[in-house]
C-alpha atoms as a PDB file:
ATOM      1  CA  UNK A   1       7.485 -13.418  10.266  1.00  0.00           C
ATOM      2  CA  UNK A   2       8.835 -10.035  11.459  1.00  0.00           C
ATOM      3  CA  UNK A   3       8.692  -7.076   8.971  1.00  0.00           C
ATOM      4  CA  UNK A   4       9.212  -3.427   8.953  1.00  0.00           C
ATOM      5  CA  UNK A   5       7.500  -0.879   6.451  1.00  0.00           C
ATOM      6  CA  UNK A   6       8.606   3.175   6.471  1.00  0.00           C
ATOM      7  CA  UNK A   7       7.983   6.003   5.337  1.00  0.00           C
ATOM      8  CA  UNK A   8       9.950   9.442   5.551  1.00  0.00           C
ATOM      9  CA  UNK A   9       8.614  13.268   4.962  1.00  0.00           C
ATOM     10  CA  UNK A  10      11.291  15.909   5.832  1.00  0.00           C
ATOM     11  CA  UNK A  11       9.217  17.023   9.163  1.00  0.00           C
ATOM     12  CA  UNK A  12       8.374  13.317  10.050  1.00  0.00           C
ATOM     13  CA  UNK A  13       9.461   9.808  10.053  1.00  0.00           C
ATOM     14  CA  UNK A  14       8.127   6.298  10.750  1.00  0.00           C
ATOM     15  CA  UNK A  15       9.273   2.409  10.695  1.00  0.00           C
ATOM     16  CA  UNK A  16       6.521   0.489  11.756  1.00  0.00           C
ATOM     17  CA  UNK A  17       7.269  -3.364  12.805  1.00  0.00           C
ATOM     18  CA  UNK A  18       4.606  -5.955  12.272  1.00  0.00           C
ATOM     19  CA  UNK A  19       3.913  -9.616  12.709  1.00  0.00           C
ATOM     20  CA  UNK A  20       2.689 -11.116   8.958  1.00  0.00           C
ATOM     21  CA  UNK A  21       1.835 -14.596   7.872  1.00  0.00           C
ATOM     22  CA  UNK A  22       4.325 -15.896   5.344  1.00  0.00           C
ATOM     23  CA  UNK A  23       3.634 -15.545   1.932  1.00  0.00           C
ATOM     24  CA  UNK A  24       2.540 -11.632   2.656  1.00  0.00           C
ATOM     25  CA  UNK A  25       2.937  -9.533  -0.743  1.00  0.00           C
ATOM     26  CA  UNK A  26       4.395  -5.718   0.362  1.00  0.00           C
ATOM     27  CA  UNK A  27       1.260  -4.421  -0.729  1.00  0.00           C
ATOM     28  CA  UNK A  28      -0.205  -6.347   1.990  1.00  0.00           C
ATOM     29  CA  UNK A  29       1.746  -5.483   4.593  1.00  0.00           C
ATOM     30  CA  UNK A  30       1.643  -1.527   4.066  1.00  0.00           C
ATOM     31  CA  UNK A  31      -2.125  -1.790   4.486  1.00  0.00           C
ATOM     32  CA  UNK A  32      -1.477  -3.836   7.751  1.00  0.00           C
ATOM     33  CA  UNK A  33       0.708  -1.531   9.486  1.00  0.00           C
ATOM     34  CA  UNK A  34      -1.487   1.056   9.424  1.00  0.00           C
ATOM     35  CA  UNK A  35       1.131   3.448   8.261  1.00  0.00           C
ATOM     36  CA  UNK A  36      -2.085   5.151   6.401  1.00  0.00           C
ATOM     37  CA  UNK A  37      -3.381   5.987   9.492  1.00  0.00           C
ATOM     38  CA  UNK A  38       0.132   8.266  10.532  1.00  0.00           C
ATOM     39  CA  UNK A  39       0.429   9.389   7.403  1.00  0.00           C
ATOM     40  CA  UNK A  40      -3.375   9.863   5.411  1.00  0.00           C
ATOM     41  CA  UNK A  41      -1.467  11.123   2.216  1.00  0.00           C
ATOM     42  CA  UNK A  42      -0.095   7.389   1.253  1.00  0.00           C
ATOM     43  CA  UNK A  43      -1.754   5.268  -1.220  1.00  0.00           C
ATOM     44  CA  UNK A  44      -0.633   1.938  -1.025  1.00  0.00           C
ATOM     45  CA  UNK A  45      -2.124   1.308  -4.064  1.00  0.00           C
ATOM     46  CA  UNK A  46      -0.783   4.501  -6.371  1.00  0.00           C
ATOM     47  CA  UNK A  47       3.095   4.602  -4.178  1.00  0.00           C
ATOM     48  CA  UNK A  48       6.013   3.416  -5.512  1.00  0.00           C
ATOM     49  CA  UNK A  49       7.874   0.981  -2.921  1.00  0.00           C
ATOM     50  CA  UNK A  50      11.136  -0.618  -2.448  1.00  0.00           C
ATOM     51  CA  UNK A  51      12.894  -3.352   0.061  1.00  0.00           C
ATOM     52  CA  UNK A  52      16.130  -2.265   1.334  1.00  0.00           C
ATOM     53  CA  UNK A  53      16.270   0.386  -1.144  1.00  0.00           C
ATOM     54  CA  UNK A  54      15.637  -1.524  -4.264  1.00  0.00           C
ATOM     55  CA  UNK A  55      12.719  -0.835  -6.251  1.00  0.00           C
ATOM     56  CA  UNK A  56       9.804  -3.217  -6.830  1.00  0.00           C
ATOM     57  CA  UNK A  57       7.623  -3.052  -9.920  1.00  0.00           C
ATOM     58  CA  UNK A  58       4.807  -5.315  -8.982  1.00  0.00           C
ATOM     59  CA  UNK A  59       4.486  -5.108  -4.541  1.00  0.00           C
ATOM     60  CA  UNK A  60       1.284  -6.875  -5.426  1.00  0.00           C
ATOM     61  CA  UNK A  61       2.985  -9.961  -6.647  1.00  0.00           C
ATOM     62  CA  UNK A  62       6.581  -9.358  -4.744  1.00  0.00           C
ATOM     63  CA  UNK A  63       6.375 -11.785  -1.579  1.00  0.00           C
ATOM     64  CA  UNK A  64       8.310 -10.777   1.708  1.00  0.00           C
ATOM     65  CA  UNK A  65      10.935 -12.492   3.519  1.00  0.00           C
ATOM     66  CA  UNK A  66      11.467 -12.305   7.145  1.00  0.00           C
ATOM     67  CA  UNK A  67      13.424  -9.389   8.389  1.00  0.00           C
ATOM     68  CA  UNK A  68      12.566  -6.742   5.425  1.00  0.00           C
ATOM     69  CA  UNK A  69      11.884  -3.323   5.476  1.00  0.00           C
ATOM     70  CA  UNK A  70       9.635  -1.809   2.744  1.00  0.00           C
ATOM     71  CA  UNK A  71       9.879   1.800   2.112  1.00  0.00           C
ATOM     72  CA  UNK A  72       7.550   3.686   0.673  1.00  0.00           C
ATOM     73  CA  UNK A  73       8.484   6.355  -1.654  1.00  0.00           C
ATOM     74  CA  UNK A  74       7.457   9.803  -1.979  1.00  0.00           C
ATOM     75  CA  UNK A  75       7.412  11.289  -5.106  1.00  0.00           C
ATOM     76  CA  UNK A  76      10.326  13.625  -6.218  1.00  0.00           C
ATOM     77  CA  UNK A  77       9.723  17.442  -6.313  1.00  0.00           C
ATOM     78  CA  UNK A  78      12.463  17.928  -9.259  1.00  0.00           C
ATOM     79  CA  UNK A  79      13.801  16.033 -12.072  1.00  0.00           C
ATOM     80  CA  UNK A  80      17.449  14.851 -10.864  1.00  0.00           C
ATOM     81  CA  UNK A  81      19.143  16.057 -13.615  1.00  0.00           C
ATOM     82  CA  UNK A  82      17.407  19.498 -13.606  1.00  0.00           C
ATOM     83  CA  UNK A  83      18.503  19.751 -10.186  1.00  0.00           C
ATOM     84  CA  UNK A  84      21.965  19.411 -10.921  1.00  0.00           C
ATOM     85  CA  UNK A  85      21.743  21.319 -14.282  1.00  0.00           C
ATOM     86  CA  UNK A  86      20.610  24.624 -11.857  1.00  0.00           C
ATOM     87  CA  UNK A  87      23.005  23.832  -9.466  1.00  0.00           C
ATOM     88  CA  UNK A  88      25.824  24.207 -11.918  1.00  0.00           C
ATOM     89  CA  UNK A  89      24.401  27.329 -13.243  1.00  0.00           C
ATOM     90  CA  UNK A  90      23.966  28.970  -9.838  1.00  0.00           C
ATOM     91  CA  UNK A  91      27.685  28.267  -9.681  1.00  0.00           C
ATOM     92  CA  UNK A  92      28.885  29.571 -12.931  1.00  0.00           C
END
């Protein structure tokens, strides 16, 4: 079954599409599109990942379907609501 994993810096981004057996887990199939090798910084094992933009808790467990796209996620640089509590001060 088709699949796509990405992954997005601000200077760089990648979909990959691969070719996986059914039953692949979306741990699996970031360490088979070789995503690590584009971007050495990603540890499938430590990254939080999603499918279509919705979070999964276990992608060791959390089988693929044909046609989805998992996305791994970098971390975030600022709490959200800090960001938006500076944002409003900046203002005022």
């Amino acid at each position: 079954m088709q699949v796509e994993v990405a992954y997005a810096r601000p200077d760089k981004q990648q979909i990959v599409a691969i070719e996986v057996p059914e039953g692949t887990t979306a741990i699996e199939a970031v360490k088979l599109s070789g995503i690590t090798d584009i971007f050495p910084e990603i540890d499938p094992d430590a990254t939080d990942m999603g499918v279509f933009g919705k979070v999964i808790k276990d992608p060791a467990g959390h089988e693929l379907r044909e046609g989805d796209r998992v996305e791994l996620y970098r971390p975030l640089k600022i709490d959200p609501k800090q960001a938006r509590l500076n944002r409003a001060k900046k203002k005022a």
